[in-house]
C-alpha atoms as a PDB file:
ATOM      1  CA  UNK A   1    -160.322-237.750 -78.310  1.00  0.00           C
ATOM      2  CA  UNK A   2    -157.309-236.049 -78.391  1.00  0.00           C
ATOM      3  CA  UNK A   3    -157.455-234.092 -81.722  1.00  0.00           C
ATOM      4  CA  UNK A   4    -161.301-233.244 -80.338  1.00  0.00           C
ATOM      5  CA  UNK A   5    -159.944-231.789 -77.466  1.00  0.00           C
ATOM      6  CA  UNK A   6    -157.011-229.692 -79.621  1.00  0.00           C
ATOM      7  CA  UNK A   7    -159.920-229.135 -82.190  1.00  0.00           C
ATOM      8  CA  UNK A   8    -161.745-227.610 -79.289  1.00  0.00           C
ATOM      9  CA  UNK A   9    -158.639-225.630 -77.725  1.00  0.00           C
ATOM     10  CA  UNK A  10    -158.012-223.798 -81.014  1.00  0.00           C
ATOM     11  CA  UNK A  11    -161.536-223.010 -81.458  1.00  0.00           C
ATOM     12  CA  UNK A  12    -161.693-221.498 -78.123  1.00  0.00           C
ATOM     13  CA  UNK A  13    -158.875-219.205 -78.970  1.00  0.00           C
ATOM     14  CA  UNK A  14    -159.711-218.129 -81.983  1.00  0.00           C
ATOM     15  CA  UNK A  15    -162.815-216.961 -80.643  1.00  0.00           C
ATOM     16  CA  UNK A  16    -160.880-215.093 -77.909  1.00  0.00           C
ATOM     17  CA  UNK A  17    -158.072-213.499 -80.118  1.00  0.00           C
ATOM     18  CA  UNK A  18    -161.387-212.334 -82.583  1.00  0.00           C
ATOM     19  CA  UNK A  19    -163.107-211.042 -79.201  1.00  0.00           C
ATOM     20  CA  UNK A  20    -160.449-209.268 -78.178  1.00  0.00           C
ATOM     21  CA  UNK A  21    -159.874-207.560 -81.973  1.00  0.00           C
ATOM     22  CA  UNK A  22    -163.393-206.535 -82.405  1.00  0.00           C
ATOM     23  CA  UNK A  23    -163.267-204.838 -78.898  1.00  0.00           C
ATOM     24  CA  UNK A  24    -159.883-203.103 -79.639  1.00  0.00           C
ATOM     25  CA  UNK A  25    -161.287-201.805 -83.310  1.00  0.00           C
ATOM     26  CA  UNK A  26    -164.298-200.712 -81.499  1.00  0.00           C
ATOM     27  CA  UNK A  27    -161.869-198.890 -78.428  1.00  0.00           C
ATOM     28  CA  UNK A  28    -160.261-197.590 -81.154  1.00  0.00           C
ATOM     29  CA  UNK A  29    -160.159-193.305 -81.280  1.00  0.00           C
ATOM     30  CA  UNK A  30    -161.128-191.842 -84.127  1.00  0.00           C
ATOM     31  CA  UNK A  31    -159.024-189.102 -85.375  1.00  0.00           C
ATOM     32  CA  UNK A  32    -161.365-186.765 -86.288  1.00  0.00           C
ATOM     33  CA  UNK A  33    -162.230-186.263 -82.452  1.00  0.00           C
ATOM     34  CA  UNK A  34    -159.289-184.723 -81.082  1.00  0.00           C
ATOM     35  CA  UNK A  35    -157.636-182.026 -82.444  1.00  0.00           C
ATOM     36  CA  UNK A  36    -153.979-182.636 -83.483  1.00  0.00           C
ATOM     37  CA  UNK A  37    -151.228-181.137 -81.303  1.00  0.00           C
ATOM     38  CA  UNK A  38    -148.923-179.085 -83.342  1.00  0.00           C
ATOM     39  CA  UNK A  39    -144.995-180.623 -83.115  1.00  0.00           C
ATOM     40  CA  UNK A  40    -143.920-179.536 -86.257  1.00  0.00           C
ATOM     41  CA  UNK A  41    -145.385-175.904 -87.969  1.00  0.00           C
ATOM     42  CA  UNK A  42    -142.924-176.292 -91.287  1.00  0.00           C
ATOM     43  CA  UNK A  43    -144.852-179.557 -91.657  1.00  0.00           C
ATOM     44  CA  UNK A  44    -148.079-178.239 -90.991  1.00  0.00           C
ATOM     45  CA  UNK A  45    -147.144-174.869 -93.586  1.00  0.00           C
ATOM     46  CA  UNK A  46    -145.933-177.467 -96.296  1.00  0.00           C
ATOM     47  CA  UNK A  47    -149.366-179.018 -96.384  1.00  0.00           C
ATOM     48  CA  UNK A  48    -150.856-175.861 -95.987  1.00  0.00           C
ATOM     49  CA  UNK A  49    -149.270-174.440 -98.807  1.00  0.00           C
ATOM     50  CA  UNK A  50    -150.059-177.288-101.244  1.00  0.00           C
ATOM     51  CA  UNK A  51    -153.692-177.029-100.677  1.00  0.00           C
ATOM     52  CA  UNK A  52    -153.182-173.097-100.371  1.00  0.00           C
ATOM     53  CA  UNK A  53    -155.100-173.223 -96.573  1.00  0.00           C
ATOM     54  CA  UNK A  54    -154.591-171.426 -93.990  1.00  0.00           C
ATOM     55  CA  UNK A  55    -153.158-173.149 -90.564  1.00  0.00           C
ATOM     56  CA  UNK A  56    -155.471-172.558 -87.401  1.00  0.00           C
ATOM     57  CA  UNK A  57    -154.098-172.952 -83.915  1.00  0.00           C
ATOM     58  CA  UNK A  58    -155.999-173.066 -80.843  1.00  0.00           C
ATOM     59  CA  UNK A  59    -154.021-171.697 -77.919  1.00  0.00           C
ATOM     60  CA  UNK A  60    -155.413-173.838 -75.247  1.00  0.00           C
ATOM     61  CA  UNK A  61    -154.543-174.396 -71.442  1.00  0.00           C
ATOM     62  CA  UNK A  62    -154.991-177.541 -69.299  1.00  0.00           C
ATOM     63  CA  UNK A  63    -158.562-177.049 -67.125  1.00  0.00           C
ATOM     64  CA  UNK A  64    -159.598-174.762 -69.166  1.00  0.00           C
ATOM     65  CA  UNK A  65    -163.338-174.808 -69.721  1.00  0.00           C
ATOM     66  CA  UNK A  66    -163.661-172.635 -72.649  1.00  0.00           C
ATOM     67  CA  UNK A  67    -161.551-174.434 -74.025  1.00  0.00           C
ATOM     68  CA  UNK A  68    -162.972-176.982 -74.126  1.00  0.00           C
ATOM     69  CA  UNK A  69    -165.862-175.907 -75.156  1.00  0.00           C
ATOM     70  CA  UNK A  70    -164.658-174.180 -78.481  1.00  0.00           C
ATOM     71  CA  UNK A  71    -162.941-177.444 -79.303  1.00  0.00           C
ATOM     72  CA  UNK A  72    -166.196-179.564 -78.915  1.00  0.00           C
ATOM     73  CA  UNK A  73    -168.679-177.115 -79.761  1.00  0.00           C
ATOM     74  CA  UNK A  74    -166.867-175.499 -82.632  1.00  0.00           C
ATOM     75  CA  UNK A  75    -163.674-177.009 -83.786  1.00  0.00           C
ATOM     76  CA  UNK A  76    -164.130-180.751 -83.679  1.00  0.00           C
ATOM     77  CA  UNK A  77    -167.524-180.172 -85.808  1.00  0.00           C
ATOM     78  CA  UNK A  78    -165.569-178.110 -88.013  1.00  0.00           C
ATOM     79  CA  UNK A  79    -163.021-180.726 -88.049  1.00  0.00           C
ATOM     80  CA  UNK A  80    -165.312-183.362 -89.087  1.00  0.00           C
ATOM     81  CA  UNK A  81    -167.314-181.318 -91.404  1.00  0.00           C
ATOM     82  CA  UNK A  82    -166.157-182.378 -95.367  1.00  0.00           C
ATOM     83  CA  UNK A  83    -166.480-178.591 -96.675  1.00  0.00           C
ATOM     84  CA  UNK A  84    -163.914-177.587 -93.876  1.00  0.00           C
ATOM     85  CA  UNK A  85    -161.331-179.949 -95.491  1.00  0.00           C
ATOM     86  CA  UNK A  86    -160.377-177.664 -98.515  1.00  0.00           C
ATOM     87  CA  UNK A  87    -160.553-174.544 -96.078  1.00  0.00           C
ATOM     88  CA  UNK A  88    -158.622-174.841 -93.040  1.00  0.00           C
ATOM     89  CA  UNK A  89    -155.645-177.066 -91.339  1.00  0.00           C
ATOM     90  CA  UNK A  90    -156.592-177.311 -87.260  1.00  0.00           C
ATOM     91  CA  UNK A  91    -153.878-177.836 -84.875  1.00  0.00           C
ATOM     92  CA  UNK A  92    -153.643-177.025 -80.867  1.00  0.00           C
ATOM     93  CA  UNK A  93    -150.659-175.326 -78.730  1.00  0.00           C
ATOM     94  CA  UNK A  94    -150.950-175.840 -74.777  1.00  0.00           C
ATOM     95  CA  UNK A  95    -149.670-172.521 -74.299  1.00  0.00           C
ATOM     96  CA  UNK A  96    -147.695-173.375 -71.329  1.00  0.00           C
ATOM     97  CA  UNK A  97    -145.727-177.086 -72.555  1.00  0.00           C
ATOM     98  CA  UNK A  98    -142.527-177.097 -72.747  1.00  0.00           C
ATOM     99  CA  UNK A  99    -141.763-179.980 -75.014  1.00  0.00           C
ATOM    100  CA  UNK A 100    -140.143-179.688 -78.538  1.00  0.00           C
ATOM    101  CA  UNK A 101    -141.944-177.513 -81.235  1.00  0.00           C
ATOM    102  CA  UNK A 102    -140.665-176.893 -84.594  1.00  0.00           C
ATOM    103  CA  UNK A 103    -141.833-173.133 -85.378  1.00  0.00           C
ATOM    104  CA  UNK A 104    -142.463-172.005 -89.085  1.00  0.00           C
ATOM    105  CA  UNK A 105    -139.074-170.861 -89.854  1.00  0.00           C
ATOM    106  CA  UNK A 106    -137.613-174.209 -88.672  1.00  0.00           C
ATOM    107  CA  UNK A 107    -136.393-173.310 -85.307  1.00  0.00           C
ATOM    108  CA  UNK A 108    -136.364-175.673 -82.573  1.00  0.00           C
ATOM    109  CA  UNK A 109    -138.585-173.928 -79.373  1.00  0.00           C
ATOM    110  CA  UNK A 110    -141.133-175.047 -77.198  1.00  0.00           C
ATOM    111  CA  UNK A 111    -145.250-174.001 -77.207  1.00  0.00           C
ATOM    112  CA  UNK A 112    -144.841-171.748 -74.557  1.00  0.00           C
ATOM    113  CA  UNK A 113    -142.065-169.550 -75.950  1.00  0.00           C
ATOM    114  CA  UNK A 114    -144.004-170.040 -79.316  1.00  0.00           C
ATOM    115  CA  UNK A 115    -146.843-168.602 -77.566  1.00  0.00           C
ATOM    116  CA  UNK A 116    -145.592-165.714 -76.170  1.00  0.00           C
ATOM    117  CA  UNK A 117    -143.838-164.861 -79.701  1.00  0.00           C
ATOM    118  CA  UNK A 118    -147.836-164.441 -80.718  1.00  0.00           C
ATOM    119  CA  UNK A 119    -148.501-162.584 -77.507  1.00  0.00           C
ATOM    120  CA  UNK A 120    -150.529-165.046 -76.431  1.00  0.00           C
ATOM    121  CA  UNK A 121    -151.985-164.025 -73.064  1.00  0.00           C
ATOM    122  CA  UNK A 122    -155.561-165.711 -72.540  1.00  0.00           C
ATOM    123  CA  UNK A 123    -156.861-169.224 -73.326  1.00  0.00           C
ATOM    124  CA  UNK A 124    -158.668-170.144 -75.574  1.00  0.00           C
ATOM    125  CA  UNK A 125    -157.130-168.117 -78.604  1.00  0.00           C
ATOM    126  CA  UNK A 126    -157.669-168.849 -81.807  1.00  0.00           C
ATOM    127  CA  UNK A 127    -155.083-167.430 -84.490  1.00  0.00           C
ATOM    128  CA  UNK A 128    -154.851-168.194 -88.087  1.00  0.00           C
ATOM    129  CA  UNK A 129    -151.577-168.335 -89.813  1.00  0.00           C
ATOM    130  CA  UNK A 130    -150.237-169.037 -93.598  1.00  0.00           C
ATOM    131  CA  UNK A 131    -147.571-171.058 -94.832  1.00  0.00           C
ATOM    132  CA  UNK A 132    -144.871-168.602 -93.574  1.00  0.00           C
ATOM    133  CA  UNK A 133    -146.449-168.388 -90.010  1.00  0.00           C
ATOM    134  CA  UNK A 134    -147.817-164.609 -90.619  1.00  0.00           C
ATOM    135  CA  UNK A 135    -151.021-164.062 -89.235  1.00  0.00           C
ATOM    136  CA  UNK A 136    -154.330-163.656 -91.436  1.00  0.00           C
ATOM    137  CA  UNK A 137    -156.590-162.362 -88.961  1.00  0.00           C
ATOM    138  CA  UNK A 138    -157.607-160.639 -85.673  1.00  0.00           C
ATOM    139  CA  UNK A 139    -157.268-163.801 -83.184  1.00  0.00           C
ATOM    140  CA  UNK A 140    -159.955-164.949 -81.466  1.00  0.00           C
ATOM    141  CA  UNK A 141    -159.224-163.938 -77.494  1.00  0.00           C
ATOM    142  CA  UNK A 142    -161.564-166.099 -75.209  1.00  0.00           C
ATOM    143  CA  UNK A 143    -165.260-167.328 -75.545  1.00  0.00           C
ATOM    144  CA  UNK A 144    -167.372-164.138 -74.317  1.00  0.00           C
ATOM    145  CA  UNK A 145    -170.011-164.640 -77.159  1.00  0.00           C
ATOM    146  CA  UNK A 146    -170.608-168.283 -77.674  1.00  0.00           C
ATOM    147  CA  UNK A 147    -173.765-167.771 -79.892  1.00  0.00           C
ATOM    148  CA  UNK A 148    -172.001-165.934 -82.564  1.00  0.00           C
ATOM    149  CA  UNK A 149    -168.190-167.870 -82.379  1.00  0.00           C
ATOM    150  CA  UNK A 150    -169.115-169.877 -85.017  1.00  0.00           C
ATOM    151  CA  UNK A 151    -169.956-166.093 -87.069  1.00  0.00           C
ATOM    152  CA  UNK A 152    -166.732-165.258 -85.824  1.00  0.00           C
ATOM    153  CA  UNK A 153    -164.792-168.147 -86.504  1.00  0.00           C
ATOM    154  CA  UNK A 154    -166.118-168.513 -89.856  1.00  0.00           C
ATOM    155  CA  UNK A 155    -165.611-165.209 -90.861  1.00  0.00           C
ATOM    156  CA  UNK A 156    -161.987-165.351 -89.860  1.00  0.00           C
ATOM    157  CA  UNK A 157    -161.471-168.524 -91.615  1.00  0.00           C
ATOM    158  CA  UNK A 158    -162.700-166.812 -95.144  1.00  0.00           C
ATOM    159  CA  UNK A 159    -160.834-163.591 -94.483  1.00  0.00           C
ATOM    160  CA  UNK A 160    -157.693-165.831 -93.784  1.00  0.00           C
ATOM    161  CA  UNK A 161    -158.758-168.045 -97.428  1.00  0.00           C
ATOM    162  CA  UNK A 162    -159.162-164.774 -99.441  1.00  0.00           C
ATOM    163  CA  UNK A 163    -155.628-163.598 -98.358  1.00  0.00           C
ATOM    164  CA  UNK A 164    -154.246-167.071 -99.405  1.00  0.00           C
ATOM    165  CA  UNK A 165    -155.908-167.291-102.882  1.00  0.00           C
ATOM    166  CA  UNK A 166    -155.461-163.920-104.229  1.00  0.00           C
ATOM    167  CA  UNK A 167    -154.462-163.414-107.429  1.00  0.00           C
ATOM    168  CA  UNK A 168    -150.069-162.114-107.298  1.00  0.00           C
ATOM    169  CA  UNK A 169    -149.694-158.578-108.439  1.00  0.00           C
END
């Protein structure tokens, strides 16, 4: 009676602890639906120069719609889209934080002062960098035609890859 009742006990919890598992694998985010927050650019350019990609930052603000909507619409498809993987590294900047950012040449700032350093002005801005944190290609300053930002985007994104991979002189 006793070892039926034990028997029983651990049963019951095993099916609990495996409950709760399955529901906190299921809970669990995927990665490929946010895009990362940028902490650390001489990371980011390391990476970016071993796959010899350019680094794409989306200036975005907290409440801001359009941004928003470039992220879902645009980015995060992007992001999950295979044949982006050998073309572009996507990161974010809230152009107003304060925390700790790392900027390209190693230098301890924050997003915001970051941000003004690339004349940022308007959210959402999209800006595409290399390894050394110079720009590729006229950013991307709001969301005023959303039926050809993905024209837009794309064709910043190749301009920025062509720069990258061009033969030295």
């Amino acid at each position: 009676m006793v070892i039926k009742r034990l028997f029983s006990k651990v049963v019951a919890t095993s099916l609990g602890l495996a409950s709760l598992a399955w529901f906190s694998m299921a809970g669990a985010a995927n990665p490929l639906d946010e895009i990362l927050s940028a902490t650390d650019l001489t990371r980011e350019a390391s990476v970016a120069q071993n796959r010899q990609v350019p680094i794409l930052i989306l200036f975005t603000s907290p409440k801001c719609a359009y941004c928003e909507r470039v992220k879902q619409e645009f980015l995060l498809p992007m992001q999950r889209n295979p044949e982006y993987a050998d073309k572009v590294i996507l990161r974010q900047i809230e152009f107003q934080d304060r925390t700790r950012l790392v900027d390209f040449s190693g230098k301890i700032t924050t997003p915001a002062r970051f941000s003004r350093q690339q004349k940022v002005r308007l959210t959402p801005t999209v800006k595409l960098f290399d390894a050394a944190g110079h720009s590729l290609a006229d950013p991307l300053v709001g969301l005023t035609t959303p039926d050809f930002y993905g024209v837009y985007l794309d064709r910043a994104i190749d301009e920025a890859l062509t720069k990258i991979r061009a033969p030295s002189k």
